[in-house]
C-alpha atoms as a PDB file:
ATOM      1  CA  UNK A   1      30.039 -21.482  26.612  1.00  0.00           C
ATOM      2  CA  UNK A   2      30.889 -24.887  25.313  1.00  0.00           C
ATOM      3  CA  UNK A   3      33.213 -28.039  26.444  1.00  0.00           C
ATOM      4  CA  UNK A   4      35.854 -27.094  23.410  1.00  0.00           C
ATOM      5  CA  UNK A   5      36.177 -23.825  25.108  1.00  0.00           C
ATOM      6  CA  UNK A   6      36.380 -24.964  28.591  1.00  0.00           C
ATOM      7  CA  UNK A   7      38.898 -27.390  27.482  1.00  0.00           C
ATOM      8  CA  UNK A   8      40.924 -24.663  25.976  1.00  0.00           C
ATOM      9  CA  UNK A   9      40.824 -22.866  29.590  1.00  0.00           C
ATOM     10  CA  UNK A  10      41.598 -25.905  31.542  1.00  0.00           C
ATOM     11  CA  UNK A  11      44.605 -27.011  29.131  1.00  0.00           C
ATOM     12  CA  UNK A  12      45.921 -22.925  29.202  1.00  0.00           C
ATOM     13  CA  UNK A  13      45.557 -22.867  33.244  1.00  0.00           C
ATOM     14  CA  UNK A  14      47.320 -26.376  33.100  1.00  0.00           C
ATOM     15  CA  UNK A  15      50.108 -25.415  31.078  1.00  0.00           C
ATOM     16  CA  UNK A  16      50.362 -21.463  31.474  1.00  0.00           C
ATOM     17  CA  UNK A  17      50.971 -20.876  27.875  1.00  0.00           C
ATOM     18  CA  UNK A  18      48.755 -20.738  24.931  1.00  0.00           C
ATOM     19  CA  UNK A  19      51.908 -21.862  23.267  1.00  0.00           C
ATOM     20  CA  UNK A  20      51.584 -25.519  25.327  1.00  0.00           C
ATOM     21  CA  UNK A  21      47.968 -25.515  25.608  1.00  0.00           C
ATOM     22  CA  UNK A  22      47.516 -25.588  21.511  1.00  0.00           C
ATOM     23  CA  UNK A  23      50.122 -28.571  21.563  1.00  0.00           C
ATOM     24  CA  UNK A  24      48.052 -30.210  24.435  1.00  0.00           C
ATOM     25  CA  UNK A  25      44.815 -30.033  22.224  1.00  0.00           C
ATOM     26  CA  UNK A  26      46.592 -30.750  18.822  1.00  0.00           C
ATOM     27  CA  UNK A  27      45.421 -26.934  17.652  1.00  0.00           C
ATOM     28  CA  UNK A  28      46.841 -24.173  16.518  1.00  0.00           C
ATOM     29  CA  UNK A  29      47.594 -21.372  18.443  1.00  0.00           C
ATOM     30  CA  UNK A  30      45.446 -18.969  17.354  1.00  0.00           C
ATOM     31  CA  UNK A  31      42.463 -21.358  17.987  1.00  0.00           C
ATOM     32  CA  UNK A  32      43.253 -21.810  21.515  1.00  0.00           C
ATOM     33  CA  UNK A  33      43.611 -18.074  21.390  1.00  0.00           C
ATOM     34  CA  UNK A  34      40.219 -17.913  19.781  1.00  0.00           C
ATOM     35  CA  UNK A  35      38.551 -20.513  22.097  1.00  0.00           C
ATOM     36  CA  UNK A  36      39.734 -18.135  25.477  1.00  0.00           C
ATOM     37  CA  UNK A  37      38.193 -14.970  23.861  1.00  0.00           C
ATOM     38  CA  UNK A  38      35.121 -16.695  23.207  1.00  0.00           C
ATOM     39  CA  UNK A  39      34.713 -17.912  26.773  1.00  0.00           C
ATOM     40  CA  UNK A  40      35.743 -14.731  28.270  1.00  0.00           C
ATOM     41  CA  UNK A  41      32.620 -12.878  26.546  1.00  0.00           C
ATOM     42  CA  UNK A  42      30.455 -15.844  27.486  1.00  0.00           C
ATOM     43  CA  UNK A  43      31.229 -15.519  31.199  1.00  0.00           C
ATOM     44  CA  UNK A  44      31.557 -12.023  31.156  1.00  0.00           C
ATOM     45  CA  UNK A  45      35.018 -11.276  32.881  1.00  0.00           C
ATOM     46  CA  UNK A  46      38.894 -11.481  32.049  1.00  0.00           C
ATOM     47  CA  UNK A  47      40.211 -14.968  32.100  1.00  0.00           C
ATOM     48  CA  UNK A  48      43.918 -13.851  31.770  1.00  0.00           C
ATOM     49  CA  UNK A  49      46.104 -10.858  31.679  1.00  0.00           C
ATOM     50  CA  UNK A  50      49.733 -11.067  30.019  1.00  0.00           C
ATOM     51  CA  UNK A  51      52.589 -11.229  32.369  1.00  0.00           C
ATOM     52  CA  UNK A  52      56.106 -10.319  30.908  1.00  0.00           C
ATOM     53  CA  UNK A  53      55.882 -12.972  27.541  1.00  0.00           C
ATOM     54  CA  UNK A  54      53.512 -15.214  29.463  1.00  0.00           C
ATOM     55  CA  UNK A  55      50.243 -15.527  30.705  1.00  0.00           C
ATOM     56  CA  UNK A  56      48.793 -15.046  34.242  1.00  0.00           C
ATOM     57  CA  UNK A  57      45.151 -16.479  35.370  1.00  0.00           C
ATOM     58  CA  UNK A  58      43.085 -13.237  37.056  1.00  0.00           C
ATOM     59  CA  UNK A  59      41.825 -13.907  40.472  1.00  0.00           C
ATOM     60  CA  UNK A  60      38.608 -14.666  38.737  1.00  0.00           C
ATOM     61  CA  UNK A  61      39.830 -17.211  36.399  1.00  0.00           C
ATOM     62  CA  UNK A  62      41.174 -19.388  39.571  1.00  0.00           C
ATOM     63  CA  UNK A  63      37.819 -18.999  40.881  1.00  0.00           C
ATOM     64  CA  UNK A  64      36.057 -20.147  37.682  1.00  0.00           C
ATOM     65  CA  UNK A  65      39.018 -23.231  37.557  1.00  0.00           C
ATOM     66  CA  UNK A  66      37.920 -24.951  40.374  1.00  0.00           C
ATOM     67  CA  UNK A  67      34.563 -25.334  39.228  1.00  0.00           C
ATOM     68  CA  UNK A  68      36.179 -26.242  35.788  1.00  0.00           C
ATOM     69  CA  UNK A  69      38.558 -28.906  36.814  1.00  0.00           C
ATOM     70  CA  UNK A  70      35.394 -30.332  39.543  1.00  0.00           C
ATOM     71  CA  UNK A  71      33.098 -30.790  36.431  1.00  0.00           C
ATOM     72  CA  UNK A  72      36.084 -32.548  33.981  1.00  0.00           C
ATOM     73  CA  UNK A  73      36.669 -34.811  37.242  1.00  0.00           C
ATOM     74  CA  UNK A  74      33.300 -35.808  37.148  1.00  0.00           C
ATOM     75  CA  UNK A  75      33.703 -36.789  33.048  1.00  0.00           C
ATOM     76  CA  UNK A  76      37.021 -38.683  34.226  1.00  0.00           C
ATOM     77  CA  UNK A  77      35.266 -40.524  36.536  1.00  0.00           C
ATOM     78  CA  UNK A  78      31.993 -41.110  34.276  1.00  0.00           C
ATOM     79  CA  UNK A  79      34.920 -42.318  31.783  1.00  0.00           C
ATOM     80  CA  UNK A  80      36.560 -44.881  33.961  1.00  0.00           C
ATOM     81  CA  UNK A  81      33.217 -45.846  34.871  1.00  0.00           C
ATOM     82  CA  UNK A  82      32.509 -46.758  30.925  1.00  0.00           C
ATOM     83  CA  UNK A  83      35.223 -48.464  30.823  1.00  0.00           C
ATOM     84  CA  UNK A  84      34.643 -50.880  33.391  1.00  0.00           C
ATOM     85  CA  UNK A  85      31.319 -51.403  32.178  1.00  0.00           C
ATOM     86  CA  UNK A  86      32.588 -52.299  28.320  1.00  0.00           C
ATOM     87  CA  UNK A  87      35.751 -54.230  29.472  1.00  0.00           C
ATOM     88  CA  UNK A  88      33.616 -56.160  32.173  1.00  0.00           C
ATOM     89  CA  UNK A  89      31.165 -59.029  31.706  1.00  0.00           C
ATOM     90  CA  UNK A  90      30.313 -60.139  35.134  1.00  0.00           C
ATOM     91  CA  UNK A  91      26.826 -60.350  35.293  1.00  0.00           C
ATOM     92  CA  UNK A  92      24.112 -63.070  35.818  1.00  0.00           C
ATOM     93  CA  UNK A  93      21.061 -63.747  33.318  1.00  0.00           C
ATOM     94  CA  UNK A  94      18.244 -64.919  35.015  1.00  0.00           C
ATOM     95  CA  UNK A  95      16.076 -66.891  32.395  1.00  0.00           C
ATOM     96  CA  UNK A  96      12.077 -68.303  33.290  1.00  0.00           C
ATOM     97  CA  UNK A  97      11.232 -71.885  30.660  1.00  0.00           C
ATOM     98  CA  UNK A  98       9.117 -73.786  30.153  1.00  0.00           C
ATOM     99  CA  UNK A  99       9.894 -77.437  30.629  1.00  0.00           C
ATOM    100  CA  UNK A 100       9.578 -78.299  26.796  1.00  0.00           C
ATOM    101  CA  UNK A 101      12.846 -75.687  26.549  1.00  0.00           C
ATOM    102  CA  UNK A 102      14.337 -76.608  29.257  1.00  0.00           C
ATOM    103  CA  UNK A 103      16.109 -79.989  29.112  1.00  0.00           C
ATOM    104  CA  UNK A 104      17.540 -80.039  25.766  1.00  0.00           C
ATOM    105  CA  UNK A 105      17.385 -76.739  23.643  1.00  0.00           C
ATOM    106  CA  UNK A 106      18.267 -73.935  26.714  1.00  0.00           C
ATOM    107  CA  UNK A 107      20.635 -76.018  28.079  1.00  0.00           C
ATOM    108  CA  UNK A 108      22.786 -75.895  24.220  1.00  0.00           C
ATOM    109  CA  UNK A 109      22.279 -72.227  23.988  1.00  0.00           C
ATOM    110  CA  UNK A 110      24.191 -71.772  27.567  1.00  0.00           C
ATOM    111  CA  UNK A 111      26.654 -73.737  26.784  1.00  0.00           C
ATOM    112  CA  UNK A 112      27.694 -71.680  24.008  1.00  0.00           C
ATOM    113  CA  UNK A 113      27.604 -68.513  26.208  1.00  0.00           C
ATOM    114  CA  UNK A 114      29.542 -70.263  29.292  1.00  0.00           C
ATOM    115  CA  UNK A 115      32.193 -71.582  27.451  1.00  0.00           C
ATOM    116  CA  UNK A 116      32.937 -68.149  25.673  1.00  0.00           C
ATOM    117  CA  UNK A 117      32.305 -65.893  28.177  1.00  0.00           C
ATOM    118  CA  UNK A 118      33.881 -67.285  32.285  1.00  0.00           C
ATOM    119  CA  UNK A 119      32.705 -64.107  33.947  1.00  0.00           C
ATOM    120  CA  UNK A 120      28.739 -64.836  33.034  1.00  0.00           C
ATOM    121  CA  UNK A 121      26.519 -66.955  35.313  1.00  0.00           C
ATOM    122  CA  UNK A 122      23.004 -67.801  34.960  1.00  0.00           C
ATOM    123  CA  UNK A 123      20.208 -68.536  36.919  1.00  0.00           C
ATOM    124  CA  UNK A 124      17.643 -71.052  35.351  1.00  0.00           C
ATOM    125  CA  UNK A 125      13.691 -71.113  36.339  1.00  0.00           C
ATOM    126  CA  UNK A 126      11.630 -74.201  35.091  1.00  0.00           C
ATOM    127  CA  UNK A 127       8.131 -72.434  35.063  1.00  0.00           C
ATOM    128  CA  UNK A 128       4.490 -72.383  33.354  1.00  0.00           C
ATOM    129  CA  UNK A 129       3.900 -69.459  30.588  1.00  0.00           C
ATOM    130  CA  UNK A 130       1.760 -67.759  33.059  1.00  0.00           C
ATOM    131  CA  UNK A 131       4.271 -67.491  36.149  1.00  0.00           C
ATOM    132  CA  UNK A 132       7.053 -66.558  33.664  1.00  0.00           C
ATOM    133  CA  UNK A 133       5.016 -64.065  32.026  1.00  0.00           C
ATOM    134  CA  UNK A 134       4.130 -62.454  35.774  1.00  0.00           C
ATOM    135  CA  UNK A 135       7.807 -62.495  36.977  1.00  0.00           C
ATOM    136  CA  UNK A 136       8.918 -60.789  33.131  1.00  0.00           C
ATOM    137  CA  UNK A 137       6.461 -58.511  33.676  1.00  0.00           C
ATOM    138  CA  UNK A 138       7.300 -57.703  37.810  1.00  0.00           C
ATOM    139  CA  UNK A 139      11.819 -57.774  36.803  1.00  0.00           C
ATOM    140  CA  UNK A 140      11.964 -60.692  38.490  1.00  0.00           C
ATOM    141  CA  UNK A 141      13.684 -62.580  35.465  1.00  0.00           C
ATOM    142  CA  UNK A 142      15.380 -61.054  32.827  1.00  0.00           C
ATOM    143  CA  UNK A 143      14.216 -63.501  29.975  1.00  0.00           C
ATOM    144  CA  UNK A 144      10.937 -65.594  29.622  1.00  0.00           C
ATOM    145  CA  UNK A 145      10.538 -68.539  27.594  1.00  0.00           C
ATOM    146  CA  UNK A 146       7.188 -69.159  26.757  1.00  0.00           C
ATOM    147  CA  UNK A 147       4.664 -71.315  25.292  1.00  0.00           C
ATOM    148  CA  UNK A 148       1.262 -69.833  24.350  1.00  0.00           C
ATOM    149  CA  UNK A 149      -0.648 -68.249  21.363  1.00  0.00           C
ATOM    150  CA  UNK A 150       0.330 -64.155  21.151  1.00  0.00           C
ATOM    151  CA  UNK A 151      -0.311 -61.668  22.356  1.00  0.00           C
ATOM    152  CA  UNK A 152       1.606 -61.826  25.266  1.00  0.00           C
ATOM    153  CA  UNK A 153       0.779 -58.393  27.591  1.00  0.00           C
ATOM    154  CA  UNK A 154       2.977 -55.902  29.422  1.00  0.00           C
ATOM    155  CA  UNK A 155       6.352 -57.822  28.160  1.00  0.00           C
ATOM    156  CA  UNK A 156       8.409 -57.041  24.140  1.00  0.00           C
ATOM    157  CA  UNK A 157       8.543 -60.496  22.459  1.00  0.00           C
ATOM    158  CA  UNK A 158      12.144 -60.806  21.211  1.00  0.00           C
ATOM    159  CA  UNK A 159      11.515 -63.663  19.277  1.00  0.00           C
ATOM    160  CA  UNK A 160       8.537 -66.128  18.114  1.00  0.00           C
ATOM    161  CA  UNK A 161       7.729 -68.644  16.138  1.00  0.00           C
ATOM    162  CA  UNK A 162       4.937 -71.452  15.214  1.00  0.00           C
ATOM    163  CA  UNK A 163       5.862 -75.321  15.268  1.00  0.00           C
ATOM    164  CA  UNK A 164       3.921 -78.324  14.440  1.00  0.00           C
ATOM    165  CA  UNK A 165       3.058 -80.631  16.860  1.00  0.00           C
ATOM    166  CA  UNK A 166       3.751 -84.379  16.215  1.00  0.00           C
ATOM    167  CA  UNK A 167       2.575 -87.778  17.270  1.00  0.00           C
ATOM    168  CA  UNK A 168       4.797 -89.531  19.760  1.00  0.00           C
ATOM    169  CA  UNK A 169       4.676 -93.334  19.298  1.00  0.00           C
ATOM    170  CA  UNK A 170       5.842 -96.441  21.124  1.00  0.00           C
ATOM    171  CA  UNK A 171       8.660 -97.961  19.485  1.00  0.00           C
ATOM    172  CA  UNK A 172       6.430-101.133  19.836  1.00  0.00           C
ATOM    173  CA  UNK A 173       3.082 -99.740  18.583  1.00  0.00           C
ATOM    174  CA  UNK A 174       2.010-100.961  14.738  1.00  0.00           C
ATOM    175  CA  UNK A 175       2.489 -97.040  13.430  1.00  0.00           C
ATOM    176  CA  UNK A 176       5.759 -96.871  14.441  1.00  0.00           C
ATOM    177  CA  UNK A 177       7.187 -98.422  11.441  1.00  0.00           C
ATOM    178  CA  UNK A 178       4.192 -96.684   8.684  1.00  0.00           C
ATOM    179  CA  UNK A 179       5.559 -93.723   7.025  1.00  0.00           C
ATOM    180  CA  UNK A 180       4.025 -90.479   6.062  1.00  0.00           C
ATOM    181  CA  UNK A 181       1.788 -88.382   8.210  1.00  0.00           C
ATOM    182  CA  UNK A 182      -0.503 -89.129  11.124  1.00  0.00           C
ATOM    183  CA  UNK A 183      -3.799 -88.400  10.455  1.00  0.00           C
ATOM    184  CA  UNK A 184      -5.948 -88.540  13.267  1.00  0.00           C
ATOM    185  CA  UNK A 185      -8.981 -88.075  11.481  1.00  0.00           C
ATOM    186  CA  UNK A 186      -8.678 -91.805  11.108  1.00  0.00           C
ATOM    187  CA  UNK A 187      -6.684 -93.019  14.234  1.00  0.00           C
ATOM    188  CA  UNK A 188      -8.995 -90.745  17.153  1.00  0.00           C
ATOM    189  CA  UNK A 189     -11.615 -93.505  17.418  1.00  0.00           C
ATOM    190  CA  UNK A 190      -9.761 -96.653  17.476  1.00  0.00           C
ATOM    191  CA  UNK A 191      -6.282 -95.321  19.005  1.00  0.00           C
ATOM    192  CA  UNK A 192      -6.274 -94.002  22.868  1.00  0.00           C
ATOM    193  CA  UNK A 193      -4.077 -90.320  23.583  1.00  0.00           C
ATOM    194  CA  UNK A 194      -2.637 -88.888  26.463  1.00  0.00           C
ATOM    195  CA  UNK A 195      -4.607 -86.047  26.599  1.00  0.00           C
ATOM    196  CA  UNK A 196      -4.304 -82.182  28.198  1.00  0.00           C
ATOM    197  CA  UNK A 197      -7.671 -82.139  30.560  1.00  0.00           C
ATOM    198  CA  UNK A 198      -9.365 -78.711  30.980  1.00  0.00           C
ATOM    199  CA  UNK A 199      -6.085 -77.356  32.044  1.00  0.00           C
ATOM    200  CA  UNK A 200      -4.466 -77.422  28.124  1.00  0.00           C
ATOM    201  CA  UNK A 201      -7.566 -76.586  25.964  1.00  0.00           C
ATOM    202  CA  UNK A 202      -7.121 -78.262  22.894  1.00  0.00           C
ATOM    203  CA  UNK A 203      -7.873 -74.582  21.465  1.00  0.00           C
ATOM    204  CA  UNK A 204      -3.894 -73.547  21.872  1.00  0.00           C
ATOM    205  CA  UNK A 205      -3.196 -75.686  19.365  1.00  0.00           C
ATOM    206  CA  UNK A 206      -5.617 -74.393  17.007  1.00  0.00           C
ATOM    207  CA  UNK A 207      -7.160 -77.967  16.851  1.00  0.00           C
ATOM    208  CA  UNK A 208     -11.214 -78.348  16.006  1.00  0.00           C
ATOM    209  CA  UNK A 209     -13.376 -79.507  18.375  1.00  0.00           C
ATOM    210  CA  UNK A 210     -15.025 -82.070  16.978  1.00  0.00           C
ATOM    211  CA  UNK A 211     -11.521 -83.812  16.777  1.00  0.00           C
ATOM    212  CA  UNK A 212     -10.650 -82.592  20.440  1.00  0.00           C
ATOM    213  CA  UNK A 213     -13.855 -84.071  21.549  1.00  0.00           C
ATOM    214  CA  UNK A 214     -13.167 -87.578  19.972  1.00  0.00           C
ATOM    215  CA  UNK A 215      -9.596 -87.665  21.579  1.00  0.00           C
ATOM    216  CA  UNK A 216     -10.963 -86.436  25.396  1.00  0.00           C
ATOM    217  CA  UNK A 217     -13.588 -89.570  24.589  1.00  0.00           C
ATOM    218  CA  UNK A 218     -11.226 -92.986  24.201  1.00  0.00           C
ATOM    219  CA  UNK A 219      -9.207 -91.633  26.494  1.00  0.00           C
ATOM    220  CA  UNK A 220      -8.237 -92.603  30.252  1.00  0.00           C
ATOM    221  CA  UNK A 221      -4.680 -90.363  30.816  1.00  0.00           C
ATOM    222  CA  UNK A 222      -4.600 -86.844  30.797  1.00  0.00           C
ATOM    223  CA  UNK A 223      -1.556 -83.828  32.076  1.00  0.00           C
ATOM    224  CA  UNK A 224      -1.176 -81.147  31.197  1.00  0.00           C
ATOM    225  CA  UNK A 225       2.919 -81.464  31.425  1.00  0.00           C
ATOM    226  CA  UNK A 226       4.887 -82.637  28.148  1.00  0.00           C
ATOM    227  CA  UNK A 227       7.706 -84.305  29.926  1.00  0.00           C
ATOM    228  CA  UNK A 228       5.441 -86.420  31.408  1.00  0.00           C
ATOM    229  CA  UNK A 229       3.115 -87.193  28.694  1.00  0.00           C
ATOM    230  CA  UNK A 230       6.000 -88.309  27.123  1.00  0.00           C
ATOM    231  CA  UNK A 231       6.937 -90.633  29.894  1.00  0.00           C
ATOM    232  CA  UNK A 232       3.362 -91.517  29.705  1.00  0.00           C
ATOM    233  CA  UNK A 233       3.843 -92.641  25.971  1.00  0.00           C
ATOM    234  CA  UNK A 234       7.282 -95.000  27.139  1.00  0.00           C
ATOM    235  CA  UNK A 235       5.469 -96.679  30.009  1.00  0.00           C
ATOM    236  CA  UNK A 236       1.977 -97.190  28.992  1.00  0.00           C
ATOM    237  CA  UNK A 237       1.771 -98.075  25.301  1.00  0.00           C
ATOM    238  CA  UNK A 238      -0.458 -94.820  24.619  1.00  0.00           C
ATOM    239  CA  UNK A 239      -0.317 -92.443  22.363  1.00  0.00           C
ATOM    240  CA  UNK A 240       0.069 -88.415  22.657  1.00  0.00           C
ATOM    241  CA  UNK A 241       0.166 -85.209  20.082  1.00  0.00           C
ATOM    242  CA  UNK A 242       3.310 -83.289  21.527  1.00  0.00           C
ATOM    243  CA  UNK A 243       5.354 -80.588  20.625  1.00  0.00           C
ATOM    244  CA  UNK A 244       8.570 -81.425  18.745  1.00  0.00           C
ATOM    245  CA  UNK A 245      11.083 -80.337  21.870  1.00  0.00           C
ATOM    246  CA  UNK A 246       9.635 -82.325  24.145  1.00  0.00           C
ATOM    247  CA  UNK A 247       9.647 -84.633  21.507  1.00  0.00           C
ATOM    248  CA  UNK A 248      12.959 -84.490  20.876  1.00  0.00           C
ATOM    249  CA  UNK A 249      13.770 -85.036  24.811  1.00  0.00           C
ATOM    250  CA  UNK A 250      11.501 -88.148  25.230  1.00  0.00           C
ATOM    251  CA  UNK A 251      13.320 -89.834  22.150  1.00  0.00           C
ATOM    252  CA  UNK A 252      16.654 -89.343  23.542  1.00  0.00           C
ATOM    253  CA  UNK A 253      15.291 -91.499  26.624  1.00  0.00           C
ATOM    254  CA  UNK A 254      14.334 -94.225  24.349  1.00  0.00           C
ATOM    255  CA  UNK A 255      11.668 -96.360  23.901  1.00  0.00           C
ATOM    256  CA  UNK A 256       9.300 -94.053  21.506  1.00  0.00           C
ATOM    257  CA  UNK A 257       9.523 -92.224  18.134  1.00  0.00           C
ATOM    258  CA  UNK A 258       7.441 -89.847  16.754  1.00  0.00           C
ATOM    259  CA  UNK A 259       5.560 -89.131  13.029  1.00  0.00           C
ATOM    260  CA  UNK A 260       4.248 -85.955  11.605  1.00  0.00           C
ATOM    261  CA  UNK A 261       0.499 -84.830  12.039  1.00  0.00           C
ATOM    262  CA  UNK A 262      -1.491 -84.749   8.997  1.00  0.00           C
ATOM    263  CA  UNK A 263      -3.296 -81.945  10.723  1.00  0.00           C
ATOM    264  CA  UNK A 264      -1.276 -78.555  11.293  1.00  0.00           C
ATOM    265  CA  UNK A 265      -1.574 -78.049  14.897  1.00  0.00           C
ATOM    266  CA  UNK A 266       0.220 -75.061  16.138  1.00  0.00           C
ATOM    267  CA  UNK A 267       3.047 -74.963  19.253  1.00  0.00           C
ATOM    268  CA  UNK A 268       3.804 -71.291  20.110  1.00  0.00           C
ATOM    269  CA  UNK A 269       7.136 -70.480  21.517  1.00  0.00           C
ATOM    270  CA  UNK A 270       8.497 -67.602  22.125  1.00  0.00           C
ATOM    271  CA  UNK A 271      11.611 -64.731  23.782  1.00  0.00           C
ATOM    272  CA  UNK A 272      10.349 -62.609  25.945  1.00  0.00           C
ATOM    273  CA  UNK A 273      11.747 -59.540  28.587  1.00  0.00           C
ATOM    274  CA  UNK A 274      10.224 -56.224  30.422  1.00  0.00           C
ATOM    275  CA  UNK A 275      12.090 -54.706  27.879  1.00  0.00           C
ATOM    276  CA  UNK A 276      15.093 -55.237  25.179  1.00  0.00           C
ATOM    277  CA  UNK A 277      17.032 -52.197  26.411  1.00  0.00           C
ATOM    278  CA  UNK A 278      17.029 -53.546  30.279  1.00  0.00           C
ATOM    279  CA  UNK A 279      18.824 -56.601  29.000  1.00  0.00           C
ATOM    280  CA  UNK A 280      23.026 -57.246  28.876  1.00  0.00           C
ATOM    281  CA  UNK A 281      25.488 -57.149  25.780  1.00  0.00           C
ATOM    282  CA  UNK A 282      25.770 -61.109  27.345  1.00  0.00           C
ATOM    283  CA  UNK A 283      22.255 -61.248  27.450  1.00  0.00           C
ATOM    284  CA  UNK A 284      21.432 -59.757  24.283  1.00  0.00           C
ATOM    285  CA  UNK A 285      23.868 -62.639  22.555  1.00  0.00           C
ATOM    286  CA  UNK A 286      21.848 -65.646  24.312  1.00  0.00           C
ATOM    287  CA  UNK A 287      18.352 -64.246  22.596  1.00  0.00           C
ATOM    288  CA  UNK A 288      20.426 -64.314  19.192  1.00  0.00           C
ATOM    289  CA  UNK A 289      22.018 -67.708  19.956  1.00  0.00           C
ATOM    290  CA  UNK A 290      18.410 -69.487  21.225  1.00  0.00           C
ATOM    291  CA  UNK A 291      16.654 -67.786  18.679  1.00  0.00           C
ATOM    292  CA  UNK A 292      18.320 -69.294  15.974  1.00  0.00           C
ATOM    293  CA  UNK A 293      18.666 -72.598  17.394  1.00  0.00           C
ATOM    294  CA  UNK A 294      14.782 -72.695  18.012  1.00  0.00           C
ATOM    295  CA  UNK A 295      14.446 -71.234  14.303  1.00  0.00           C
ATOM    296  CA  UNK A 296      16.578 -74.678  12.899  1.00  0.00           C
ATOM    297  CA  UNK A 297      15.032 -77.051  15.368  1.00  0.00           C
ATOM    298  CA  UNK A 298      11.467 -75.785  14.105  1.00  0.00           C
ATOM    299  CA  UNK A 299      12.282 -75.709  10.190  1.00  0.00           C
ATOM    300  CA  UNK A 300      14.241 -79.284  10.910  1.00  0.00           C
ATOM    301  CA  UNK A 301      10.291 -80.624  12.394  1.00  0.00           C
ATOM    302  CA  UNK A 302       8.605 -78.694   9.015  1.00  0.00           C
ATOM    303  CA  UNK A 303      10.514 -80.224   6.695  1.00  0.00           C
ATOM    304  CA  UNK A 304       9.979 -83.754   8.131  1.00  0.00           C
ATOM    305  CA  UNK A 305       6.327 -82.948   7.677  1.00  0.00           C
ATOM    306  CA  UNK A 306       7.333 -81.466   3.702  1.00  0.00           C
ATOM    307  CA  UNK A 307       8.759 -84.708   3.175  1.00  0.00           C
ATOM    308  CA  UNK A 308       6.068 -87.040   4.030  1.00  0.00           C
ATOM    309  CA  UNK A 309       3.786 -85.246   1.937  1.00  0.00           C
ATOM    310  CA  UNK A 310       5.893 -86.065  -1.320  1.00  0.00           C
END
């Protein structure tokens, strides 16, 4: 028994001709014919019995039909129901970032989303990478933008990538106006940083400790948030190694400007979710859209960095 064959029974009950069920199905009529043979040996009893130059259903077949026509009301519905879900696009993305994401780069990749698409909404967390990891991994979010070295457990990265962190200057400070690359080999004993405290080791940026140790030593500011080590930088004369986002953000304010590091110090972003296949069509699009918008922000940062080397 197969759904060709049922559909051959339910079109011939329908219509009470072979004749019109073989035009219902776009067959012939001998393999409508063929289709209610086959079904009658699969179930084991006469479907129909011929009745002057038509057909007429046994008492068994009407039995059978109403099983029949309950199961193909059950595909109807299951088809309406696809339909609804591929015509509709109401639903809400929930998204955890981190605050070096969140002000300038997220905030573009929803725009492109809301403006094309009026039935989405979204729901925006500001978060650290360890409470968006927990609520990625519990389905309290449906995407996690984080900041930390792989591997990232019980979640399916969507998207990563490495950036190099840069120096954020005073507009007024003497380096402001040098070109090429930081190095702060030379600058760490004479120059005081904003520094991350025990709550940022210096180790997530792949910098050495010797150089780490220096830094934590001429220095009297420390957090362990970028937004507000880049306020930090405006207001106090200081500088700070940041990440080229939050970089980005804290120039836009005015007041600073920031260099290349000699030394390649590593910022870790990436995409995260429980799992691609939980996620939306709409949802789906936003990972494409902020992946490749991270992707030209980062490779915008590296080639700064390639062209203060020439």
């Amino acid at each position: 028994m197969n759904m060709r064959q049922l559909e051959a029974f339910r079109a011939t009950m329908r219509s009470g001709s072979i004749t019109e069920a073989a035009t219902m199905m776009h067959l012939s009529q001998p393999s409508v014919s063929r289709l209610i043979s086959d079904l009658e040996h699969a179930v084991g009893f006469p479907l129909f019995v011929r009745s002057g130059r038509g057909l007429s259903p046994t008492v068994e077949a009407k039995t059978f039909y109403d099983g029949v026509e309950g199961m193909f009301m059950g595909i109807d519905r299951l088809q309406e129901l696809a339909n609804v879900i591929r015509t509709s696009n109401a639903v809400e993305i929930t998204i955890g970032t981190i605050q070096s994401i969140a002000a300038v780069e997220l905030p573009k990749a929803v725009n492109a989303i809301y403006r094309s698409m009026p039935d989405i909404s979204f729901m925006i967390q500001s978060r650290n990478t360890p409470a968006i990891l927990d609520a990625v991994q519990m389905n309290q979010i449906d995407l996690g933008v984080v900041g930390r070295a792989p591997p990232y457990q019980g979640v399916e990265v969507l998207y990563q990538t490495v950036a190099p962190y840069v120096c954020l200057i005073p507009e007024t400070h003497p380096l402001a106006d040098q070109g090429g690359s930081v190095d702060l080999l030379e600058i760490a004993g004479s120059q005081e940083f904003v520094t991350f405290g025990g709550a940022f080791p210096e180790t997530m940026m792949a910098m050495e400790e010797d150089l780490a140790r220096v830094l934590r030593g001429n220095s009297r500011l420390s957090a362990t948030n970028m937004p507000v080590t880049g306020s930090l930088v405006r207001e106090t004369g200081v500088l700070a190694i940041c990440d080229p986002f939050t970089a980005e953000q804290t120039v836009m304010m005015g007041g600073v400007v920031f260099r290349p590091l000699k030394q390649e110090l590593q910022y870790h972003i990436a995409l995260i979710a429980s799992g691609k296949k939980h996620l939306s069509r709409p949802a789906l699009k936003f990972v494409d859209i902020l992946s490749a918008q991270l992707e030209r922000r980062v490779n915008e940062v590296k080639g700064y960095r390639s062209q203060e080397d020439l």
